[in-house]
PDB file of N, CA and C in Angstrom:
ATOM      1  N   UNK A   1     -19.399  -3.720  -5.921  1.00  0.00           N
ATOM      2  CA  UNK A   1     -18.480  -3.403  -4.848  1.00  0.00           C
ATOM      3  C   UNK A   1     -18.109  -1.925  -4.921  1.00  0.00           C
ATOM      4  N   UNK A   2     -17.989  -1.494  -3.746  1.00  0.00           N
ATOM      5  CA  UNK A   2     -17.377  -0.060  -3.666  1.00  0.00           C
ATOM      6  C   UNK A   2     -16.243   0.329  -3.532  1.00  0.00           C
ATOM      7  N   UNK A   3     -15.090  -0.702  -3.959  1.00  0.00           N
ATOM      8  CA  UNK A   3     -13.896  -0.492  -3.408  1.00  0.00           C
ATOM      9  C   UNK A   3     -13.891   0.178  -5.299  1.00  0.00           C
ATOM     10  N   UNK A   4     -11.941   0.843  -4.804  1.00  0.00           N
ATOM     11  CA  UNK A   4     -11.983   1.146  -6.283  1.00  0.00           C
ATOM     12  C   UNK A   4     -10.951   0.080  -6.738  1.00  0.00           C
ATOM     13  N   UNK A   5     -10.687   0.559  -8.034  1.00  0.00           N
ATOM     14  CA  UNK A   5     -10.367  -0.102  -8.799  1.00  0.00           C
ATOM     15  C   UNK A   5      -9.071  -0.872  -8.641  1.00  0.00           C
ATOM     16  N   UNK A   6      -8.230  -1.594  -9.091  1.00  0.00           N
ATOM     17  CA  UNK A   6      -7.000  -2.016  -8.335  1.00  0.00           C
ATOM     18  C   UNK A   6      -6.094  -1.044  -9.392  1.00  0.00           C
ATOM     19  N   UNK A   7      -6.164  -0.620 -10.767  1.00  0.00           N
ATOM     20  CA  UNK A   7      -5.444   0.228 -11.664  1.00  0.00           C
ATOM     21  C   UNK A   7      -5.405   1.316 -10.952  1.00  0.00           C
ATOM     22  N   UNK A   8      -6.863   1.789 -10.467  1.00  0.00           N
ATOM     23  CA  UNK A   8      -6.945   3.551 -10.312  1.00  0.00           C
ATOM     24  C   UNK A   8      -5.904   3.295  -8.898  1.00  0.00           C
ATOM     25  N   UNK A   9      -6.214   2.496  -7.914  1.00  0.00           N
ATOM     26  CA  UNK A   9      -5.088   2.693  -6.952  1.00  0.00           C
ATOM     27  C   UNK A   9      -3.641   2.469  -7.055  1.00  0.00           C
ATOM     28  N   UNK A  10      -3.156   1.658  -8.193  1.00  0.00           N
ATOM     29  CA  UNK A  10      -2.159   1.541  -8.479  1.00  0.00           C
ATOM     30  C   UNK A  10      -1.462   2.600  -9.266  1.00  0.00           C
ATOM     31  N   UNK A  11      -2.313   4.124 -10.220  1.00  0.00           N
ATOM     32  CA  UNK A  11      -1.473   4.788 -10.416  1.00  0.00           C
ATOM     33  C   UNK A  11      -1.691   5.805  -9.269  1.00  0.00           C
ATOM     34  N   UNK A  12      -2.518   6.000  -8.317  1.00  0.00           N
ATOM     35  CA  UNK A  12      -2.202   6.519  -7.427  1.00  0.00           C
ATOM     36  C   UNK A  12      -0.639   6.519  -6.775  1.00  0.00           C
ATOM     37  N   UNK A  13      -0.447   5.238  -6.662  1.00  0.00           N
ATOM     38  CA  UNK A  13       0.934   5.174  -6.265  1.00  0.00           C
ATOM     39  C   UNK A  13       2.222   5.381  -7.040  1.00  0.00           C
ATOM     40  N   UNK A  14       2.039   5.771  -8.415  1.00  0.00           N
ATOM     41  CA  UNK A  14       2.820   6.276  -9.652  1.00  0.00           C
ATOM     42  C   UNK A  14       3.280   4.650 -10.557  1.00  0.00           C
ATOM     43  N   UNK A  15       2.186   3.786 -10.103  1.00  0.00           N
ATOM     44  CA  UNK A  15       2.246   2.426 -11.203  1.00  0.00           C
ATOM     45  C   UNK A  15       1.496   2.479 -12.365  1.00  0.00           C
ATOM     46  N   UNK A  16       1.757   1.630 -13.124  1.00  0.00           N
ATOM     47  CA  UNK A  16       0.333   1.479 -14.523  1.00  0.00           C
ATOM     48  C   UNK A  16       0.045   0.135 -14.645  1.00  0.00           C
ATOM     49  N   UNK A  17      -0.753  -0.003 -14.825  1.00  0.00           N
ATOM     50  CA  UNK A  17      -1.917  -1.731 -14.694  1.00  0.00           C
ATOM     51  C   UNK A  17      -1.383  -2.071 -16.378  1.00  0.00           C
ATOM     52  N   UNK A  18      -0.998  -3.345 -15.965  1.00  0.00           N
ATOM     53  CA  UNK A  18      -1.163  -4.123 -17.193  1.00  0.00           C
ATOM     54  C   UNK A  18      -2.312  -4.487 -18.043  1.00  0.00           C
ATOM     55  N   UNK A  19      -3.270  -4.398 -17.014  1.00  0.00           N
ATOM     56  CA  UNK A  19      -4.730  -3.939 -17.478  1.00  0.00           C
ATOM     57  C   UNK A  19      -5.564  -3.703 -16.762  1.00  0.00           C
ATOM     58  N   UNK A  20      -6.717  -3.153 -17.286  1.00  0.00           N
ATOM     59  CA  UNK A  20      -7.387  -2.366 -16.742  1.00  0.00           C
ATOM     60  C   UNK A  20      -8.530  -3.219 -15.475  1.00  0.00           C
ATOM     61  N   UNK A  21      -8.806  -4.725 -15.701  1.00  0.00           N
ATOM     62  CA  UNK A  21      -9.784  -5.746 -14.830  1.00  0.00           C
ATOM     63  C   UNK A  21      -8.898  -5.954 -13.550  1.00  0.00           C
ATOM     64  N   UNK A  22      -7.732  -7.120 -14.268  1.00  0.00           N
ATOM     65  CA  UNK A  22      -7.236  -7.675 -13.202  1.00  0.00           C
ATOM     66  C   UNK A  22      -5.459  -7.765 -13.494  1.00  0.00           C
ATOM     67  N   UNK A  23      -4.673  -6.748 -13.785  1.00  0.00           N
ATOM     68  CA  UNK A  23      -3.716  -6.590 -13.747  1.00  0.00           C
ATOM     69  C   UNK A  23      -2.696  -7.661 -13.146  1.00  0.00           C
ATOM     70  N   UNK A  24      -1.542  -8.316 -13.864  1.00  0.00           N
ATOM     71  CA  UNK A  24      -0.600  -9.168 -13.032  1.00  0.00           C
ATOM     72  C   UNK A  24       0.496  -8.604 -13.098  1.00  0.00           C
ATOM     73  N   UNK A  25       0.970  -7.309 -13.527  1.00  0.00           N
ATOM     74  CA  UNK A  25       2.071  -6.757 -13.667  1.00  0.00           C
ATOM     75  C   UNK A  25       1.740  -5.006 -13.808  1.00  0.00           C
ATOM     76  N   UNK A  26       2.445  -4.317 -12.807  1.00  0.00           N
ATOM     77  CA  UNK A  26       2.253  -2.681 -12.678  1.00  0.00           C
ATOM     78  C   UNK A  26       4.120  -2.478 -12.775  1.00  0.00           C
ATOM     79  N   UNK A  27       4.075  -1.319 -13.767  1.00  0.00           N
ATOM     80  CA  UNK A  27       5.042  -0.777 -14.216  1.00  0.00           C
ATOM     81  C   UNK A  27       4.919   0.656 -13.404  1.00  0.00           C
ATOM     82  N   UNK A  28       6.300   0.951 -12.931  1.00  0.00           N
ATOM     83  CA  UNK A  28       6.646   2.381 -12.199  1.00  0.00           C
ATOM     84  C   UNK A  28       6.538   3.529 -13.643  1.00  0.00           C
ATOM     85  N   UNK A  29       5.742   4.248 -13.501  1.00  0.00           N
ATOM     86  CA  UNK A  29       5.767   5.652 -14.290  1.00  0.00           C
ATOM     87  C   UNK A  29       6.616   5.773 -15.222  1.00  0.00           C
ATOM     88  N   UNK A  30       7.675   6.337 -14.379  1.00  0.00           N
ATOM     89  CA  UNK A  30       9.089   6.587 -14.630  1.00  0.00           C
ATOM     90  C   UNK A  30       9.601   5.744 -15.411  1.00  0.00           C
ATOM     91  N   UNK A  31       9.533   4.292 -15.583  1.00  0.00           N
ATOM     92  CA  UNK A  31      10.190   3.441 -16.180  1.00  0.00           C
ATOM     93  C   UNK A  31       9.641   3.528 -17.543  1.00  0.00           C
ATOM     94  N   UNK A  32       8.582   3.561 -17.625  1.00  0.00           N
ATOM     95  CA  UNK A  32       7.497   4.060 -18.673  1.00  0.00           C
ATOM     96  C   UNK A  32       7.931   4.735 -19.544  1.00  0.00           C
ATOM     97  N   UNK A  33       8.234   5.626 -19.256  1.00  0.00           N
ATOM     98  CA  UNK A  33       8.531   7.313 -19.860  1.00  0.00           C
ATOM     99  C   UNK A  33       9.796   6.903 -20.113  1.00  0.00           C
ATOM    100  N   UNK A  34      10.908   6.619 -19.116  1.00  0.00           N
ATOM    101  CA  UNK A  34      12.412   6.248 -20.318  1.00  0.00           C
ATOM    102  C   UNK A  34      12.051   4.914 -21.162  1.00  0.00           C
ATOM    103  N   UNK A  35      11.482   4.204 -21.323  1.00  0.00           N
ATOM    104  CA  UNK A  35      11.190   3.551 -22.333  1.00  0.00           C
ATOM    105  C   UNK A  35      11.039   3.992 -23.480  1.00  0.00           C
ATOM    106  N   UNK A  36       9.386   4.732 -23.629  1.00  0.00           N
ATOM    107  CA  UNK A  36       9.203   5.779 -24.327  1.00  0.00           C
ATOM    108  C   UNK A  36       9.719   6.250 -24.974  1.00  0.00           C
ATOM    109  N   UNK A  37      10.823   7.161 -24.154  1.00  0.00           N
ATOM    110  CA  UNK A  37      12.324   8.438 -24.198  1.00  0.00           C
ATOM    111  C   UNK A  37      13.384   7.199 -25.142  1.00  0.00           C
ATOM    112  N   UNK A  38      13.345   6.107 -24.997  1.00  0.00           N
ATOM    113  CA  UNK A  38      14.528   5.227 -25.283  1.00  0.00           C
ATOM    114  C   UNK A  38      14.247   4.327 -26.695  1.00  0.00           C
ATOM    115  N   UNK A  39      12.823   4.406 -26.650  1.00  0.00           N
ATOM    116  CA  UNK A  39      12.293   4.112 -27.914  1.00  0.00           C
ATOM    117  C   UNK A  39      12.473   5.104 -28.975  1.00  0.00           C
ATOM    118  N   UNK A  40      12.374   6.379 -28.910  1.00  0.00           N
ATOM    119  CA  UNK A  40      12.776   7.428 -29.975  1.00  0.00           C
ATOM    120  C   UNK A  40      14.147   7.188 -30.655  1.00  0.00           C
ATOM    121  N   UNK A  41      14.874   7.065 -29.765  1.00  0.00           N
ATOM    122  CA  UNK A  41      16.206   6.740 -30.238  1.00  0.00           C
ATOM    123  C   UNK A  41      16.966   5.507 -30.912  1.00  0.00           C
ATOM    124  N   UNK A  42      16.054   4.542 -30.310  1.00  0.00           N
ATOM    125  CA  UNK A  42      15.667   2.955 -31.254  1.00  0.00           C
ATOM    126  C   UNK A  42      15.041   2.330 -31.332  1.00  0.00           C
ATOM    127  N   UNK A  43      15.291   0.975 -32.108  1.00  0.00           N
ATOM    128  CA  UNK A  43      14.060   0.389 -32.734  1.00  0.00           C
ATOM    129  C   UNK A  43      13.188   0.067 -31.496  1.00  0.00           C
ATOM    130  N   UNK A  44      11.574   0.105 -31.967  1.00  0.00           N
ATOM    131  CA  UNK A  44      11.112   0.005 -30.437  1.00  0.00           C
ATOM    132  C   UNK A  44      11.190  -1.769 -30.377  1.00  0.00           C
ATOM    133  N   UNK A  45      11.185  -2.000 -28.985  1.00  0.00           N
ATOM    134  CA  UNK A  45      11.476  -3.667 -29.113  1.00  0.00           C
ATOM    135  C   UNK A  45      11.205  -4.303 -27.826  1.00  0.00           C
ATOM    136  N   UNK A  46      10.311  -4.131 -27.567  1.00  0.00           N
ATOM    137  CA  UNK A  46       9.759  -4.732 -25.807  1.00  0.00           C
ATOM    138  C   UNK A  46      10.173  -6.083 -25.463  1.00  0.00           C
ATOM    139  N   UNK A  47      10.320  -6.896 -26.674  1.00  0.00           N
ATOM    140  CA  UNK A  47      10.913  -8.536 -26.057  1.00  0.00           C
ATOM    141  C   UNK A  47      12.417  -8.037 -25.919  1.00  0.00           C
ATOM    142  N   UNK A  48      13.303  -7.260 -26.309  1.00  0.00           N
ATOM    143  CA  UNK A  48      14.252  -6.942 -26.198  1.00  0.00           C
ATOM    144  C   UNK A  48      14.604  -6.483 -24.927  1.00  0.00           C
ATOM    145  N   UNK A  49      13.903  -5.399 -24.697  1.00  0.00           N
ATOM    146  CA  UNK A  49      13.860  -5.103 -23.197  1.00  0.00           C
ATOM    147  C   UNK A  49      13.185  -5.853 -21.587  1.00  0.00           C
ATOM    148  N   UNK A  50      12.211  -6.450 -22.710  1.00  0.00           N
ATOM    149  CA  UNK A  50      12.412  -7.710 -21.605  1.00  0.00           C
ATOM    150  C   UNK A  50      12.976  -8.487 -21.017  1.00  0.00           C
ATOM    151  N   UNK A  51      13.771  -8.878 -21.973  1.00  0.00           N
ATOM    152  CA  UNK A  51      14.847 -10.085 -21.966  1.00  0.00           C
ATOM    153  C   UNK A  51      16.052  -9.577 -21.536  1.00  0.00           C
ATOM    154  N   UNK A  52      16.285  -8.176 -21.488  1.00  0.00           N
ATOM    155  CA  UNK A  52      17.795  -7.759 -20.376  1.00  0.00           C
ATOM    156  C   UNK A  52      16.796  -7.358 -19.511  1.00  0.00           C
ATOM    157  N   UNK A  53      15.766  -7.008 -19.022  1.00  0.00           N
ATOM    158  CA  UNK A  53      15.417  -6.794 -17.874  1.00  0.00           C
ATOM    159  C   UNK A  53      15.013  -8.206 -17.164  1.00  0.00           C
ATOM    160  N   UNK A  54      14.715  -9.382 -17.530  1.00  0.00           N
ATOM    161  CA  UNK A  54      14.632 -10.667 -17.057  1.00  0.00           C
ATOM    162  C   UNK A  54      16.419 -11.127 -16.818  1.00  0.00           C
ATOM    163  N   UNK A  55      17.330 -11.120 -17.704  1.00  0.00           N
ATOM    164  CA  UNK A  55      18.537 -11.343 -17.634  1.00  0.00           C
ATOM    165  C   UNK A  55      19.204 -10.459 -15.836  1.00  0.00           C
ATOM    166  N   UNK A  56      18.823  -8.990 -16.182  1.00  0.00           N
ATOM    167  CA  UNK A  56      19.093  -8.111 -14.886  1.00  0.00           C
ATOM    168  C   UNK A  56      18.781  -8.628 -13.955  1.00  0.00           C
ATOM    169  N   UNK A  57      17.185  -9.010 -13.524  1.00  0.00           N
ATOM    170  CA  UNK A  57      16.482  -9.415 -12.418  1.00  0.00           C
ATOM    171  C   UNK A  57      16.994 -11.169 -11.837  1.00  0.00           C
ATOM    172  N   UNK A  58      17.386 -11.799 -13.176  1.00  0.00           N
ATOM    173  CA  UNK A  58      17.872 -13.549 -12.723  1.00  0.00           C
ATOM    174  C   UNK A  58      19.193 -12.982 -12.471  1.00  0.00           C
ATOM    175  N   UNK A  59      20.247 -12.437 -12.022  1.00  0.00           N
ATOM    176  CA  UNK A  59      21.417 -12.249 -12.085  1.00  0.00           C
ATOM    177  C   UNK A  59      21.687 -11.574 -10.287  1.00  0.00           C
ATOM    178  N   UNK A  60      20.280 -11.128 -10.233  1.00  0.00           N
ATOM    179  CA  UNK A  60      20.253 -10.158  -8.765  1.00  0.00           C
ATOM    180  C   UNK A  60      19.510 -11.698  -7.774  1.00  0.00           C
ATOM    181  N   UNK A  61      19.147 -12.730  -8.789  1.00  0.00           N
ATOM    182  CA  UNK A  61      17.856 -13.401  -7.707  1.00  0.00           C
ATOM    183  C   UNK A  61      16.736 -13.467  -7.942  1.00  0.00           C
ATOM    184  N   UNK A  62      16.675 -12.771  -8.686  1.00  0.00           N
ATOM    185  CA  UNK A  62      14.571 -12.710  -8.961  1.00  0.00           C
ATOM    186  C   UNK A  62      14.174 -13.634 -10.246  1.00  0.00           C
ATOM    187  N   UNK A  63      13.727 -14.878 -10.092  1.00  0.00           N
ATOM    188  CA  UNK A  63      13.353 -15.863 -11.032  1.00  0.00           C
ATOM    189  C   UNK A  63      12.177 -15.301 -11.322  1.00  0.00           C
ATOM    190  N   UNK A  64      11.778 -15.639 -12.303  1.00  0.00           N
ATOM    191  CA  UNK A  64      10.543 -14.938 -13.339  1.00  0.00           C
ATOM    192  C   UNK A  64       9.655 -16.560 -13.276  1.00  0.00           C
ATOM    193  N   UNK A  65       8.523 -16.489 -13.021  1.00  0.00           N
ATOM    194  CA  UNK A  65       8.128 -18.383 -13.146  1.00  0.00           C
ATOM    195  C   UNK A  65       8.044 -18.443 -14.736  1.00  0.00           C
ATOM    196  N   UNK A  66       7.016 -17.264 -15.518  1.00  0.00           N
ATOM    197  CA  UNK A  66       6.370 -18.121 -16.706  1.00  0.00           C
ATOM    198  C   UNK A  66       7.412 -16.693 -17.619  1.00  0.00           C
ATOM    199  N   UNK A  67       8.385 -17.125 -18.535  1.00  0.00           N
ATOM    200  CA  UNK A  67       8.885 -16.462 -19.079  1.00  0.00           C
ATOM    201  C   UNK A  67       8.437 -15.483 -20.291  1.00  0.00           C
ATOM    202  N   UNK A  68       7.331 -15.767 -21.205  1.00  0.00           N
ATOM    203  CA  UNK A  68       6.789 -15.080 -21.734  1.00  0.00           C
ATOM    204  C   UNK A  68       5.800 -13.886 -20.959  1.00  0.00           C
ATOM    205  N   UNK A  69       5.353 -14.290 -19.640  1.00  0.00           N
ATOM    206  CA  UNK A  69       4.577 -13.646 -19.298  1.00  0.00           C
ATOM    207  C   UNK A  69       5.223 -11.998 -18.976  1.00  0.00           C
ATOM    208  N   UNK A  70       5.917 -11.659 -18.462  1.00  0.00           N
ATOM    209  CA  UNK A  70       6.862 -10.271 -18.400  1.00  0.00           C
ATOM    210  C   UNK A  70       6.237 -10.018 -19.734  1.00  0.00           C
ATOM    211  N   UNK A  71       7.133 -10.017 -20.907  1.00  0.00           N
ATOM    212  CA  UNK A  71       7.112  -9.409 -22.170  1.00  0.00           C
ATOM    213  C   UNK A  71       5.374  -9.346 -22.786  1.00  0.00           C
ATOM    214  N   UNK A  72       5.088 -10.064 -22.497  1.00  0.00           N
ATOM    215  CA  UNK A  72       2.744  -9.355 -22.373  1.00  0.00           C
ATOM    216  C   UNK A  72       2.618  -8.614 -21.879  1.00  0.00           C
ATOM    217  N   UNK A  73       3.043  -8.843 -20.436  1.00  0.00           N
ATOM    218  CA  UNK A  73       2.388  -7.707 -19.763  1.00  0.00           C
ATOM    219  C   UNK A  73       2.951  -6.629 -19.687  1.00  0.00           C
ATOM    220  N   UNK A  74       4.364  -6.530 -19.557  1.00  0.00           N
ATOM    221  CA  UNK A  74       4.987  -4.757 -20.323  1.00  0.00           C
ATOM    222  C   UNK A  74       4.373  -4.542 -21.145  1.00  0.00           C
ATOM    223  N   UNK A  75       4.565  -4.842 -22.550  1.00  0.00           N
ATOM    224  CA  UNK A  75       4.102  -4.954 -23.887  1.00  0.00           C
ATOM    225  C   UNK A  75       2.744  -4.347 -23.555  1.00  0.00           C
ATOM    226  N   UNK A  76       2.000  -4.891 -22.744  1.00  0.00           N
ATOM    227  CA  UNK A  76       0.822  -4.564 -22.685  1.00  0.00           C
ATOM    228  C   UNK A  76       0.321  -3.074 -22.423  1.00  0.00           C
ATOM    229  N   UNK A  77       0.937  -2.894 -21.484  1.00  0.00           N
ATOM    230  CA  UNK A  77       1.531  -1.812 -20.176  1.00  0.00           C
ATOM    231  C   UNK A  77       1.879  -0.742 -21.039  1.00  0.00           C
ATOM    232  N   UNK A  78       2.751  -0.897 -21.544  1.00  0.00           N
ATOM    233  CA  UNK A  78       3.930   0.136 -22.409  1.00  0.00           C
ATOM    234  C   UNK A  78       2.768   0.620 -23.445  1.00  0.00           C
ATOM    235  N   UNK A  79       2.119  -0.472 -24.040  1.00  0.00           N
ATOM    236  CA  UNK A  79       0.915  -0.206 -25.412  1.00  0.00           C
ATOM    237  C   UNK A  79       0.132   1.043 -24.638  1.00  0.00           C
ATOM    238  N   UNK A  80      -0.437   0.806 -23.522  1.00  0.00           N
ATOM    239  CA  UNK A  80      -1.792   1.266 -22.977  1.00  0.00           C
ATOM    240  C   UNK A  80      -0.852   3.082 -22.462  1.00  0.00           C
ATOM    241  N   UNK A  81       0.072   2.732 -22.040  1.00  0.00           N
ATOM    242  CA  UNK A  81       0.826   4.092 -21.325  1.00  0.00           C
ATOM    243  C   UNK A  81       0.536   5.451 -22.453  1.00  0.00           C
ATOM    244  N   UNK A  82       1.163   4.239 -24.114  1.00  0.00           N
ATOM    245  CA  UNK A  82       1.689   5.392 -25.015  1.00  0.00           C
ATOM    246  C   UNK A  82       0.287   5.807 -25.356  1.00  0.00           C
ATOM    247  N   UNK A  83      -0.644   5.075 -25.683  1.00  0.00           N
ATOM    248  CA  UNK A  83      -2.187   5.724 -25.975  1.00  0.00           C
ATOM    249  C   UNK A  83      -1.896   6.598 -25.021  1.00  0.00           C
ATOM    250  N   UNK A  84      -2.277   6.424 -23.645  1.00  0.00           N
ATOM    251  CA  UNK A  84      -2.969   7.564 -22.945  1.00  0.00           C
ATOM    252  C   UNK A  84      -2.337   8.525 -22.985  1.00  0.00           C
ATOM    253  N   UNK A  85      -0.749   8.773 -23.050  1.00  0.00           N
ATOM    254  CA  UNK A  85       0.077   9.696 -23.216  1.00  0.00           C
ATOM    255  C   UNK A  85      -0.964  10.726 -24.698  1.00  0.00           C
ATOM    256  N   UNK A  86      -0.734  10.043 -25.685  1.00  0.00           N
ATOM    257  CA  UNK A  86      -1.441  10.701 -26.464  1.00  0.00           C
ATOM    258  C   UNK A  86      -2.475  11.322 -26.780  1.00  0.00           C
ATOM    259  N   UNK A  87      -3.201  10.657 -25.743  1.00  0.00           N
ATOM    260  CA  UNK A  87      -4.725  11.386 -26.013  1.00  0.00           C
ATOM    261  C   UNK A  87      -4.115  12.535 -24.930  1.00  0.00           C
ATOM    262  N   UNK A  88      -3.692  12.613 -23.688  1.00  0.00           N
ATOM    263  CA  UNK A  88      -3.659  13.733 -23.154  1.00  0.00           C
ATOM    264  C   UNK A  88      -2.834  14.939 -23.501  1.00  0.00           C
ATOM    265  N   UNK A  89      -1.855  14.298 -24.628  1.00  0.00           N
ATOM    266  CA  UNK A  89      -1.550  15.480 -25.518  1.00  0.00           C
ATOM    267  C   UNK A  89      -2.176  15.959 -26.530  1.00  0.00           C
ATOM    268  N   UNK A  90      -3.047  15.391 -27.226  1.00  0.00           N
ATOM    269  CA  UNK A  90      -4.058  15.650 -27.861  1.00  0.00           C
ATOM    270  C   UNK A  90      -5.219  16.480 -27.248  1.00  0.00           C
ATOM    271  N   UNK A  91      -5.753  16.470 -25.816  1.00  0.00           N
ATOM    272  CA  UNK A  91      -6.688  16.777 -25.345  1.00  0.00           C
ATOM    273  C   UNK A  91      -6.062  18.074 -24.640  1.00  0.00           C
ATOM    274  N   UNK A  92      -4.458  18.505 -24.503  1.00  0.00           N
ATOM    275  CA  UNK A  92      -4.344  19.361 -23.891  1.00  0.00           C
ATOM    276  C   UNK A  92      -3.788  20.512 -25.364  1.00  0.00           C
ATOM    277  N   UNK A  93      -3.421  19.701 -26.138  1.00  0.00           N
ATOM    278  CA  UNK A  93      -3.284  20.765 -27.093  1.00  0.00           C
ATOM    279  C   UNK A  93      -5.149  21.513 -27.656  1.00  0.00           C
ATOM    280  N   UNK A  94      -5.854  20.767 -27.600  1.00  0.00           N
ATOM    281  CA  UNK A  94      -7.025  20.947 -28.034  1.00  0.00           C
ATOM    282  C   UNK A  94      -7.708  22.438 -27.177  1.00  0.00           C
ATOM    283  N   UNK A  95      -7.673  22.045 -25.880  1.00  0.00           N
ATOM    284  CA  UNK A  95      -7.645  23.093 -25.296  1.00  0.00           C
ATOM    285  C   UNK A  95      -6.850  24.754 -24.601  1.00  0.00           C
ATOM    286  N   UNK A  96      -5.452  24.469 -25.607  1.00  0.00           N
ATOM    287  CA  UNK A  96      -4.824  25.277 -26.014  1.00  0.00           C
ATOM    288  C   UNK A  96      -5.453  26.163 -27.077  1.00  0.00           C
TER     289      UNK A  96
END
């Protein structure tokens, strides 16, 4: 097929693929990066932040169906963000 990818169009739009085939969860950039930013400062803990961001979202209305599934696919998300973060600091210091 010639379409592209559903990741590459999704960070087009400033999302990140939970993975790279067939993604069930895209994280905003931004949210990414204060994670990241919020992890320096403590323990890192993605079921943690899952679980007030599932708590946040059931409180506004937004039922989650399969409850573990959030905390994978951030988890997942968040894993894949901080690699790439790194290699492109790696690859831009290199060419410094």
């Amino acid at each position: 097929c010639a379409c592209t990818p559903a990741p590459i169009c999704l960070m087009g739009h400033g999302l990140f693929a939970s993975s790279p085939v067939v993604p069930t969860l895209a994280v905003d950039l931004r949210v990414l990066e204060f994670v990241k930013k919020l992890f320096v400062w403590l323990t890192p803990n993605t079921t943690a932040w899952c679980e007030a961001l599932e708590s946040f979202l059931d409180g506004r209305g937004y039922r989650l169906l399969f409850k573990d599934n959030l905390q994978w696919c951030f988890s997942n998300a968040y894993h894949w963000y901080t690699v790439l973060t790194i290699y492109v600091e790696d690859h831009i210091s290199a060419m410094v």
